[in-house]
C-alpha atoms as a PDB file:
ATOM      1  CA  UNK A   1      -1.528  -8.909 -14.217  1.00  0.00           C
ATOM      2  CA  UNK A   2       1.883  -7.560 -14.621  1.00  0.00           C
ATOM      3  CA  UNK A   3       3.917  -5.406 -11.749  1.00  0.00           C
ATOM      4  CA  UNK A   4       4.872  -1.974 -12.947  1.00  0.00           C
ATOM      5  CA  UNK A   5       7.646   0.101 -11.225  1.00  0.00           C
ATOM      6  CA  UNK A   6       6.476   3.534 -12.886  1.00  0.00           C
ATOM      7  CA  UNK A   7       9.751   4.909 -11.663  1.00  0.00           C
ATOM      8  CA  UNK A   8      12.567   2.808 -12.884  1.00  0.00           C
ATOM      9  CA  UNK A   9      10.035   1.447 -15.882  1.00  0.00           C
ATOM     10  CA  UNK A  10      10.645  -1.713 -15.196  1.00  0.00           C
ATOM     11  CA  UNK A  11       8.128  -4.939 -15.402  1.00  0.00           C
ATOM     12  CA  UNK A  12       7.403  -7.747 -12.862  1.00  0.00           C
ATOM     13  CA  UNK A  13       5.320 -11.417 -13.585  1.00  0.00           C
ATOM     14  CA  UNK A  14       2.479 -10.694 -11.508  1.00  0.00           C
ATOM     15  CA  UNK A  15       1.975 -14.388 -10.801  1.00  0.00           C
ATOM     16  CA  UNK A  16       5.450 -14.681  -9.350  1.00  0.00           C
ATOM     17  CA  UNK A  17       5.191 -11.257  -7.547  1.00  0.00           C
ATOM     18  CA  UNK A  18       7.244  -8.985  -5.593  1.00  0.00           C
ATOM     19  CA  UNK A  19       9.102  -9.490  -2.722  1.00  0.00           C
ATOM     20  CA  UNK A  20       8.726  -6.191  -0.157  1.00  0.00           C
ATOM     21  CA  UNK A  21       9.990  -5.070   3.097  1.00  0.00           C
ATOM     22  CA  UNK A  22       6.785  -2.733   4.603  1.00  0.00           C
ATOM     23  CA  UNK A  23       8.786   0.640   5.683  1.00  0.00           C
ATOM     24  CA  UNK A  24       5.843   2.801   7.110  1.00  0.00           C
ATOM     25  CA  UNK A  25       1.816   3.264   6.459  1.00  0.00           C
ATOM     26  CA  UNK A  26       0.159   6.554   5.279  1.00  0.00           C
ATOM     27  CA  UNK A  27      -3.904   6.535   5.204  1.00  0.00           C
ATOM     28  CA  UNK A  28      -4.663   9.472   2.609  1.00  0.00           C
ATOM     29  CA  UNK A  29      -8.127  11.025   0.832  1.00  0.00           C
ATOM     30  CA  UNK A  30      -7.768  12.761  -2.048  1.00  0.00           C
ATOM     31  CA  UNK A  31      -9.997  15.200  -3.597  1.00  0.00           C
ATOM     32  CA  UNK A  32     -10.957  14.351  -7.866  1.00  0.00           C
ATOM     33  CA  UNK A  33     -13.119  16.205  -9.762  1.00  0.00           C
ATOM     34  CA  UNK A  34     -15.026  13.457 -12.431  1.00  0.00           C
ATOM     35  CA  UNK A  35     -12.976  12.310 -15.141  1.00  0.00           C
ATOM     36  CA  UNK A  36     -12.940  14.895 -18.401  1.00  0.00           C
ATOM     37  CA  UNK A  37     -13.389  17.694 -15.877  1.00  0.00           C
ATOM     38  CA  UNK A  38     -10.474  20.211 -14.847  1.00  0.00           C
ATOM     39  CA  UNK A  39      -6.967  18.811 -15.004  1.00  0.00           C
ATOM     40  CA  UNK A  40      -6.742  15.233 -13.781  1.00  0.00           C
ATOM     41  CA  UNK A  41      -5.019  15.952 -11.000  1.00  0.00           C
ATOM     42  CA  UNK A  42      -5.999  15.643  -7.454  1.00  0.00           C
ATOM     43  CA  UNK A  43      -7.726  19.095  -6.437  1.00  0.00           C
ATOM     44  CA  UNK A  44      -6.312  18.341  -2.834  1.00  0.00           C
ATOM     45  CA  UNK A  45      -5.155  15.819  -0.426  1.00  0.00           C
ATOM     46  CA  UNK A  46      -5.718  15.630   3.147  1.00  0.00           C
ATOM     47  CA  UNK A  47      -3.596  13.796   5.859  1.00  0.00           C
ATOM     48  CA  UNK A  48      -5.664  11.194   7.817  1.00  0.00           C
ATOM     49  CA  UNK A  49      -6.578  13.219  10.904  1.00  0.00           C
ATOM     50  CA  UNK A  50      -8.889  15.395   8.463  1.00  0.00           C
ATOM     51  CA  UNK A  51     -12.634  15.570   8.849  1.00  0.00           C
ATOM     52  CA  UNK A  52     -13.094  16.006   5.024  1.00  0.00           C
ATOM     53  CA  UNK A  53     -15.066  12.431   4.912  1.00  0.00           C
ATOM     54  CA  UNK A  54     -17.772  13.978   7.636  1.00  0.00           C
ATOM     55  CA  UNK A  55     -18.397  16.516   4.770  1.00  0.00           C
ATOM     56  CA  UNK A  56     -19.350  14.178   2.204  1.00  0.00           C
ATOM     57  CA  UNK A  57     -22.181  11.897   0.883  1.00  0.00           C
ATOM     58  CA  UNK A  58     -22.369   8.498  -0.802  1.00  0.00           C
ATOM     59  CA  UNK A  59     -23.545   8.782  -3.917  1.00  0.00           C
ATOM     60  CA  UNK A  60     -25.525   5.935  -6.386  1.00  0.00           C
ATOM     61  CA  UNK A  61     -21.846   4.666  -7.541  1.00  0.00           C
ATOM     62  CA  UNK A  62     -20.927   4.610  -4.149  1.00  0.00           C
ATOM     63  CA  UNK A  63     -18.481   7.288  -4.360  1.00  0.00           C
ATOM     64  CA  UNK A  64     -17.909   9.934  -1.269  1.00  0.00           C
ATOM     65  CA  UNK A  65     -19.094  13.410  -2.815  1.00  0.00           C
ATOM     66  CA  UNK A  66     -18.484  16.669  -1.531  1.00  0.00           C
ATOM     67  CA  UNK A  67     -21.353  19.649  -1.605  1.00  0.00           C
ATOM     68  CA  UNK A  68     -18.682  20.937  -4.689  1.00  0.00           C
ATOM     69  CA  UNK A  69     -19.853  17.891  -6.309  1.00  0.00           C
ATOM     70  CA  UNK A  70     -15.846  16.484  -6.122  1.00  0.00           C
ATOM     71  CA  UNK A  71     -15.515  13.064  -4.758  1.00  0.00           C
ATOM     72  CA  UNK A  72     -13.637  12.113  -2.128  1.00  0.00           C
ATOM     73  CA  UNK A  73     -10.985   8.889  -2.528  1.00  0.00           C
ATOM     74  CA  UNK A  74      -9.703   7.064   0.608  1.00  0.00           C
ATOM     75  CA  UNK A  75      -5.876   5.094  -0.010  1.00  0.00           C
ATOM     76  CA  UNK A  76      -3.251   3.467   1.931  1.00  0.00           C
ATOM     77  CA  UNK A  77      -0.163   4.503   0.827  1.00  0.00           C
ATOM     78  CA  UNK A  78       2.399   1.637   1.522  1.00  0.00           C
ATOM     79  CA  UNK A  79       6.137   3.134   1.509  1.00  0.00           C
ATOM     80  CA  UNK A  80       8.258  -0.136   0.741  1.00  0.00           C
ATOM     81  CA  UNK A  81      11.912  -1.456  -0.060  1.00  0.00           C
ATOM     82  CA  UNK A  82      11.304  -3.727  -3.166  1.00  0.00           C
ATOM     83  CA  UNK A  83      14.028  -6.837  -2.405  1.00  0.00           C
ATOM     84  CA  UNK A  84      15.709  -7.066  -5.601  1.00  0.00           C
ATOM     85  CA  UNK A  85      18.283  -9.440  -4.366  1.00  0.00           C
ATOM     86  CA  UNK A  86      18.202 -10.127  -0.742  1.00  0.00           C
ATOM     87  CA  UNK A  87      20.936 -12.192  -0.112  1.00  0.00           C
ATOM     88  CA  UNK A  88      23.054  -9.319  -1.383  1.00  0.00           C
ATOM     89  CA  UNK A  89      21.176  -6.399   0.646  1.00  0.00           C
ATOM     90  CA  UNK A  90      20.066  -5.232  -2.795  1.00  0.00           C
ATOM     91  CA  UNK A  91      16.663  -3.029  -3.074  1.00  0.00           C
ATOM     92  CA  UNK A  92      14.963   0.056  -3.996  1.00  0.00           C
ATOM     93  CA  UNK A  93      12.547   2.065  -2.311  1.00  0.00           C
ATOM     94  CA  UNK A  94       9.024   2.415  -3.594  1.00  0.00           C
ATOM     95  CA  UNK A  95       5.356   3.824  -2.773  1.00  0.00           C
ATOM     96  CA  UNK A  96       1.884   1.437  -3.086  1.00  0.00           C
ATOM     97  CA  UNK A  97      -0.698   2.669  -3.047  1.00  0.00           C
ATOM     98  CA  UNK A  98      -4.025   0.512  -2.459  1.00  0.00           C
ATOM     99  CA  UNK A  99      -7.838   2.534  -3.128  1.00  0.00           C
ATOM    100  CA  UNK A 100     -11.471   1.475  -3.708  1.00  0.00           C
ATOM    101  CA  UNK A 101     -11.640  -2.176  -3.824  1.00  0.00           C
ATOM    102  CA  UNK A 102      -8.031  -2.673  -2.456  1.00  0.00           C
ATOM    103  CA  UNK A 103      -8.333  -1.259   0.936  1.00  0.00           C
ATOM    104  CA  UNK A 104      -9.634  -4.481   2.431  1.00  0.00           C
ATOM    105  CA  UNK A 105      -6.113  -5.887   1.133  1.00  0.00           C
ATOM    106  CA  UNK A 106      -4.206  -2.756   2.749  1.00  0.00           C
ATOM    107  CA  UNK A 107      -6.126  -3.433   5.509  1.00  0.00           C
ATOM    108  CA  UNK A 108      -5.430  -7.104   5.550  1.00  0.00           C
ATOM    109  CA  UNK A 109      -1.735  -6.750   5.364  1.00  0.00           C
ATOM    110  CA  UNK A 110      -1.656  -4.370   8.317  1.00  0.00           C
ATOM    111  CA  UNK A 111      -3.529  -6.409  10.508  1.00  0.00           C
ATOM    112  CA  UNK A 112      -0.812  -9.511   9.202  1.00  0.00           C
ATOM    113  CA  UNK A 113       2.156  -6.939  10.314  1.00  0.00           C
ATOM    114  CA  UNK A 114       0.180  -6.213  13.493  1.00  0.00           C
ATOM    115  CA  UNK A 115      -0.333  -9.641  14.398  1.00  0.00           C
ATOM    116  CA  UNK A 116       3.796 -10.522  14.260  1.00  0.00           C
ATOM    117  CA  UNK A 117       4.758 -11.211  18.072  1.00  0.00           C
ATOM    118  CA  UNK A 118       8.211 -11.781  19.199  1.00  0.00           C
ATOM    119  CA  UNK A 119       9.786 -12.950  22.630  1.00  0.00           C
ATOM    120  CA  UNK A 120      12.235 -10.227  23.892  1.00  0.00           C
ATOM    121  CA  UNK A 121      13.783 -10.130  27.379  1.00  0.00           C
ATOM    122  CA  UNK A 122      10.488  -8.170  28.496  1.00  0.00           C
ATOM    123  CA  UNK A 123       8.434 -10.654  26.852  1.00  0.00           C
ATOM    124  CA  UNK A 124       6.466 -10.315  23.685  1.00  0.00           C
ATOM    125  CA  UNK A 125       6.132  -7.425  21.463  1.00  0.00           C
ATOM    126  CA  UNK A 126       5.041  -6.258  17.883  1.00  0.00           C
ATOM    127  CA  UNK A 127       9.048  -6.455  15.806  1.00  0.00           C
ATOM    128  CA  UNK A 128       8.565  -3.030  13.047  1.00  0.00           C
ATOM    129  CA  UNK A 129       6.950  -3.499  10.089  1.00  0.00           C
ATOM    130  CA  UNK A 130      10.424  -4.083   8.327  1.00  0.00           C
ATOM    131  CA  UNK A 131      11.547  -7.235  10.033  1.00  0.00           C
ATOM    132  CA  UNK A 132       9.695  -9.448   8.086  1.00  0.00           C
ATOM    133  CA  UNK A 133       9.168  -9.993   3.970  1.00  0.00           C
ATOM    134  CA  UNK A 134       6.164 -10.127   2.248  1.00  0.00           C
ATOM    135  CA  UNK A 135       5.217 -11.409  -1.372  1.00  0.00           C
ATOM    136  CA  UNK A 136       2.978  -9.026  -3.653  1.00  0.00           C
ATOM    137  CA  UNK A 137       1.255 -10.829  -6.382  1.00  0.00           C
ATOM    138  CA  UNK A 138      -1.296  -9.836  -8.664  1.00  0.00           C
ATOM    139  CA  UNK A 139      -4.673 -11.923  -8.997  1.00  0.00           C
ATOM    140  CA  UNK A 140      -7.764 -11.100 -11.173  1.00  0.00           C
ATOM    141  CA  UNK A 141     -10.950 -10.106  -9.263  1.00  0.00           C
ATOM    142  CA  UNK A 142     -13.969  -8.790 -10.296  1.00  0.00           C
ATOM    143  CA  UNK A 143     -17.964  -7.842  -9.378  1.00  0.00           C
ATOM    144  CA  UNK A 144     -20.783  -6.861 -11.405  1.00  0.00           C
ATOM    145  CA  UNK A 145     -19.098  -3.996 -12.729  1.00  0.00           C
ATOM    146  CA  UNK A 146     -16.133  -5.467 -14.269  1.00  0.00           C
ATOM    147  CA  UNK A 147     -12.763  -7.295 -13.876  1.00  0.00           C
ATOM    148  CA  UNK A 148      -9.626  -6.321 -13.250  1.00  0.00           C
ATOM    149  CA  UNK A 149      -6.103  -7.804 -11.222  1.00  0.00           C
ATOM    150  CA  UNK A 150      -5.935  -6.684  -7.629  1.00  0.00           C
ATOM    151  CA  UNK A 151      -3.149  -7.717  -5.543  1.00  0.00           C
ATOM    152  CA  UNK A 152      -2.767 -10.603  -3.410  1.00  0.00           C
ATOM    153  CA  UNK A 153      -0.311 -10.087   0.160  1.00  0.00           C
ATOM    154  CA  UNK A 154       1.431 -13.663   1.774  1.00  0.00           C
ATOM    155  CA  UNK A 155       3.977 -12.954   4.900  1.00  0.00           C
ATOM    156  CA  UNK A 156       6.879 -15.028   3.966  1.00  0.00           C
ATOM    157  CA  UNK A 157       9.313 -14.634   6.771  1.00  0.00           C
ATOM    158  CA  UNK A 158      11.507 -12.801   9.088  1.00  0.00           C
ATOM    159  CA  UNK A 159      14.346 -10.715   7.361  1.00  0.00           C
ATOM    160  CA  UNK A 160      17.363 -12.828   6.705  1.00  0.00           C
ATOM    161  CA  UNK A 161      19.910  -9.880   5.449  1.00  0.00           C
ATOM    162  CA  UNK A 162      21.343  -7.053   8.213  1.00  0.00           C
ATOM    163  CA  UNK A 163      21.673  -4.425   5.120  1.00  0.00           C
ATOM    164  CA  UNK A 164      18.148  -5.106   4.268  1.00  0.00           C
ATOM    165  CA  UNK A 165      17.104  -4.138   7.802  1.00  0.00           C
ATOM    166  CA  UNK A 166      19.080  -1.645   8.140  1.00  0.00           C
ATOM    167  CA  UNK A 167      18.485   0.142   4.546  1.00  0.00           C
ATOM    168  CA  UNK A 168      14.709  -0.218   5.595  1.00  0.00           C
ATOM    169  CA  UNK A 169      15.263   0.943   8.752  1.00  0.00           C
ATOM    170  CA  UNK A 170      16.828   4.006   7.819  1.00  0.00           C
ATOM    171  CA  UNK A 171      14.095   4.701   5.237  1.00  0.00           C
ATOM    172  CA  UNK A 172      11.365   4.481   7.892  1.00  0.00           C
ATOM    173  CA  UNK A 173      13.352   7.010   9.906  1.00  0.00           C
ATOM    174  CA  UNK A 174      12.924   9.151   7.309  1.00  0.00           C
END
């Protein structure tokens, strides 16, 4: 249950988590050929206005296959800053990316950023993404094929740091 950042190498204690500012949402299906076939790479990925899914049929393991016989993958791509030290404006940016049985989470903590209503002087409104921290723990899960740690998403509060914001900010711009 351990939090890898594949980019800097460096581990996290799942059970305490990671504490994230959400920057911006991507919905993404990618295109895999089966596992010990071709490269292991994605053959292609399409943005989330494509029509690639209407071209495809569940198959027995419930996967999304296309007449090429390559299956289809849906994700959420969740661009973050990863709070290192908050108090200090510290963080680094970072991509996480939720599939298969982790889209109802992705789906979950969109509909918790959503949700957020402030009072401004025109009355209420939905604050960005970034103006509130969220803990990312990992918890085990599993079904009748297996087990395995998923990930676990708790709103914790409003942003307490102005170079936080702003560092988010500016990566959501981009």
């Amino acid at each position: 249950g351990m939090i890898l950042d594949t980019v800097n190498n460096k581990l996290y204690d799942g059970n305490k988590g990671i504490l994230l500012l959400p920057v911006a949402y991507q919905r993404q299906y990618t295109e895999w050929q089966d596992r010990g076939q071709g490269t292991g790479a994605p053959v292609a990925v399409y943005d989330a206005n494509s029509n690639v899914l209407s071209k495809t049929t569940r198959d027995d393991q419930k996967k999304d296959r296309l007449p090429n016989g390559n299956y289809v993958e849906t994700a959420g791509n969740h661009f973050v800053i990863v709070v290192e030290d908050e108090k200090n404006g510290i963080g680094q940016p970072a991509l996480i990316t939720l599939k298969s049985t982790q889209l109802k989470k992705s789906r979950k903590w969109n509909s918790m950023m959503a949700g957020i209503k402030m009072k401004g002087k025109n009355g209420m409104f939905t604050p960005a993404s970034f103006s509130h921290t969220y803990q990312l723990r990992t918890v085990q899960q599993s079904n009748d094929k297996g087990t395995w740690f998923g990930w676990e998403v708790q709103k914790i509060g409003p942003v307490s740091n102005t170079e936080m914001y702003q560092q988010a900010k500016a990566f959501a711009e981009n």
